[in-house]
Protein backbone atom coordinates (compact mmCIF):
# COMPACT_ATOMS: atom_id res chain seq x y z
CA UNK A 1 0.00 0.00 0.00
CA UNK A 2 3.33 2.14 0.73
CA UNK A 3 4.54 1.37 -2.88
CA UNK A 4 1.41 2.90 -4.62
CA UNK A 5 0.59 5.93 -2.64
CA UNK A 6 4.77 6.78 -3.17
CA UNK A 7 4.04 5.83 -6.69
CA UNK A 8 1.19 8.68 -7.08
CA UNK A 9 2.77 11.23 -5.27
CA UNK A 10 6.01 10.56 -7.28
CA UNK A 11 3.40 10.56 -10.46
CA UNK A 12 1.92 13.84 -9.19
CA UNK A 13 5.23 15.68 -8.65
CA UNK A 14 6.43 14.44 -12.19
CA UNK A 15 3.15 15.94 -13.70
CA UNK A 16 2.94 19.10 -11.75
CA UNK A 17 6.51 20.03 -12.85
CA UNK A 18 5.46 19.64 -16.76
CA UNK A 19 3.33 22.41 -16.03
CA UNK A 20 4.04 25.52 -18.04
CA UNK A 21 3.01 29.12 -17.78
CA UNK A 22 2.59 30.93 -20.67
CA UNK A 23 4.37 33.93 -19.35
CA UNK A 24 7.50 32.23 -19.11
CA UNK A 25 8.46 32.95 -22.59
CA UNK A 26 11.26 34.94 -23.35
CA UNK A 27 10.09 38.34 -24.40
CA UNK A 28 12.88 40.52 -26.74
CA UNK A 29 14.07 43.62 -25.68
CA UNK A 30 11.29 46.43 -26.69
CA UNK A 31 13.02 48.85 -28.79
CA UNK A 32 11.79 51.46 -30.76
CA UNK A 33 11.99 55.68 -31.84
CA UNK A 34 14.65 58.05 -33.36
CA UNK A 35 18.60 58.05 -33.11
CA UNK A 36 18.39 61.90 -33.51
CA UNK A 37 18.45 62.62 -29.76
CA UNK A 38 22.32 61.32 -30.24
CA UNK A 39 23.29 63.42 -33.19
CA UNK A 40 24.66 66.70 -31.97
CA UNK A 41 28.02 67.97 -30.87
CA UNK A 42 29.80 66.88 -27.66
CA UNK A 43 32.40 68.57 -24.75
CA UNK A 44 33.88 66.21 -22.77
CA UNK A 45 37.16 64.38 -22.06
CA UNK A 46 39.43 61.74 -24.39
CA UNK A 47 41.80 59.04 -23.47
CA UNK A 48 43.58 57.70 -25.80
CA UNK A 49 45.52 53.86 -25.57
CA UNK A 50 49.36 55.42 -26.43
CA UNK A 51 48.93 58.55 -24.30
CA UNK A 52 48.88 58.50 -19.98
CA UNK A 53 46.23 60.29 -19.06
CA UNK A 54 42.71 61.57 -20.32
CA UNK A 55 42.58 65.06 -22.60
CA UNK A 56 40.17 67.54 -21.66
CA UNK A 57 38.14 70.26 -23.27
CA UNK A 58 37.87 68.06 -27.03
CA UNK A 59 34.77 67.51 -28.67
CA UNK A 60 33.14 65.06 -30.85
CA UNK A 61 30.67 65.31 -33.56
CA UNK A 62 27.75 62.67 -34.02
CA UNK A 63 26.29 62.73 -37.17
CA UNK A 64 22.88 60.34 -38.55
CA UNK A 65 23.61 58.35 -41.43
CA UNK A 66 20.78 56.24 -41.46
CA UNK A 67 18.23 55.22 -39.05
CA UNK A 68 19.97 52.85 -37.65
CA UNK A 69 23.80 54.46 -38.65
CA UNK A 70 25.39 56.96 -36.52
CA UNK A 71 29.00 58.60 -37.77
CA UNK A 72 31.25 59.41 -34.86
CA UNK A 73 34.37 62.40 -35.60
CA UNK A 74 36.86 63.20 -33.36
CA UNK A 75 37.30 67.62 -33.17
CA UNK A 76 40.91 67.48 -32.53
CA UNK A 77 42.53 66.31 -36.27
CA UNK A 78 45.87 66.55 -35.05
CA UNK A 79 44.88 63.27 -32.94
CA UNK A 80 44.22 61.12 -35.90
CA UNK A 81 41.77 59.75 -34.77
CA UNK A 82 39.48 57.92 -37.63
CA UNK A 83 35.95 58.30 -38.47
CA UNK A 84 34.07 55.59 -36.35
CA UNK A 85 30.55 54.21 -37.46
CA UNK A 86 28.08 52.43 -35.17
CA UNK A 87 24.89 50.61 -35.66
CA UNK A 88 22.60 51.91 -32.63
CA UNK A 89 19.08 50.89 -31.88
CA UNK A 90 17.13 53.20 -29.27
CA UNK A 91 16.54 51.04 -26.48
CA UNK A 92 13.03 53.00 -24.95
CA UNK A 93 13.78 56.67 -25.27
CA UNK A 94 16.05 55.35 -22.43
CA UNK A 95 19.44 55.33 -24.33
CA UNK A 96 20.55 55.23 -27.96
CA UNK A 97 23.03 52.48 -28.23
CA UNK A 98 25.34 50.29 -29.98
CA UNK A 99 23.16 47.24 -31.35
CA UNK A 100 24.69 44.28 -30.66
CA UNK A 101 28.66 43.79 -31.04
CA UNK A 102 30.49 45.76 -33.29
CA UNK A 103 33.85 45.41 -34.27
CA UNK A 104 34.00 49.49 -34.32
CA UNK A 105 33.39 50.16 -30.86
CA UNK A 106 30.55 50.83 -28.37
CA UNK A 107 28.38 53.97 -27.90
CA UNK A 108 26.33 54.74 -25.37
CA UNK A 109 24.20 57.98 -25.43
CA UNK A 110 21.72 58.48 -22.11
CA UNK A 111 18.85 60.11 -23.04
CA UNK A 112 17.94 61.80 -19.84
CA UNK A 113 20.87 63.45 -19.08
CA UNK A 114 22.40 63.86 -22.60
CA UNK A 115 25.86 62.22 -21.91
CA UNK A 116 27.65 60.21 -24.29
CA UNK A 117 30.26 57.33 -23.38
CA UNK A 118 31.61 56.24 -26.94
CA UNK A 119 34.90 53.93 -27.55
CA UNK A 120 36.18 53.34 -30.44
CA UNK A 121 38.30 50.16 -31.30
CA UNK A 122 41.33 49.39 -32.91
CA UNK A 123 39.86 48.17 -36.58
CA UNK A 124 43.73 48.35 -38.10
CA UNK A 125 46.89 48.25 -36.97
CA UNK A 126 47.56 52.34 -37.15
CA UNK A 127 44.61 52.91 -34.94
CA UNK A 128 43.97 53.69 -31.66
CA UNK A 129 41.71 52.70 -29.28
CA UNK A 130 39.96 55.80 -27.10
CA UNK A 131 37.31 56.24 -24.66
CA UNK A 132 35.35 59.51 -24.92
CA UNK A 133 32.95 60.64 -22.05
CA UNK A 134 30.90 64.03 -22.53
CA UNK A 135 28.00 65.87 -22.15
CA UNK A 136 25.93 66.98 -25.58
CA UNK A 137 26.28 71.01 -26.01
């Protein structure tokens, strides 16, 4: 009589955890809106990979290229720094950002307080890799 009523309650445990909600699917991040609250021009600091030490007072200029393209240019020529593109999605009105991986970088524009964190990778050998952090003007 011990055998069977372990038997069902084994049975009933087995059953009850095959039970699904149909809630528990993964939902994708909700994105949506304009990349133009990014494009503008930024103040803020630089730090470059070969230098010690950030550089203040430089400013970067975002430009749209498409609606899901942003162009990223470095003020300061004499840095030679190169023209960085970036696929962005905005993510809420919460931030415009960098969709995905990209071999150019990240960027990272908060829409509330218009600040921009942008790095840009080294894509070839004379590059350099920098991290700019600013506020939009």
């Amino acid at each position: 009589m011990k055998m069977k009523l372990m038997y069902a309650v084994v049975l009933a445990l087995v059953a009850f955890a095959f039970v699904g909600c149909s809630k528990d699917k993964d939902e994708p991040i909700q994105t949506g809106g304009s990349i133009d609250a990014a494009v503008g021009t930024y103040k803020g600091s630089i730090d470059l990979s070969n230098i010690n030490g950030p550089m203040f007072d430089k400013t970067l200029t975002v430009t749209k290229i498409s609606d899901n393209t942003l162009k990223v240019e470095i003020g300061d020529k004499a840095l030679k720094i190169p023209t960085k593109e970036f696929k962005v999605i905005n993510n809420m009105n919460v931030s415009i950002q960098t969709s995905g991986v990209s071999p150019e970088g990240s960027f990272l524009f908060d829409v509330k307080n218009k600040t921009l964190l942008c790095q840009g990778e080294k894509t070839k050998e004379t590059d350099v890799f920098f991290t700019f952090k600013g506020a939009k003007q």
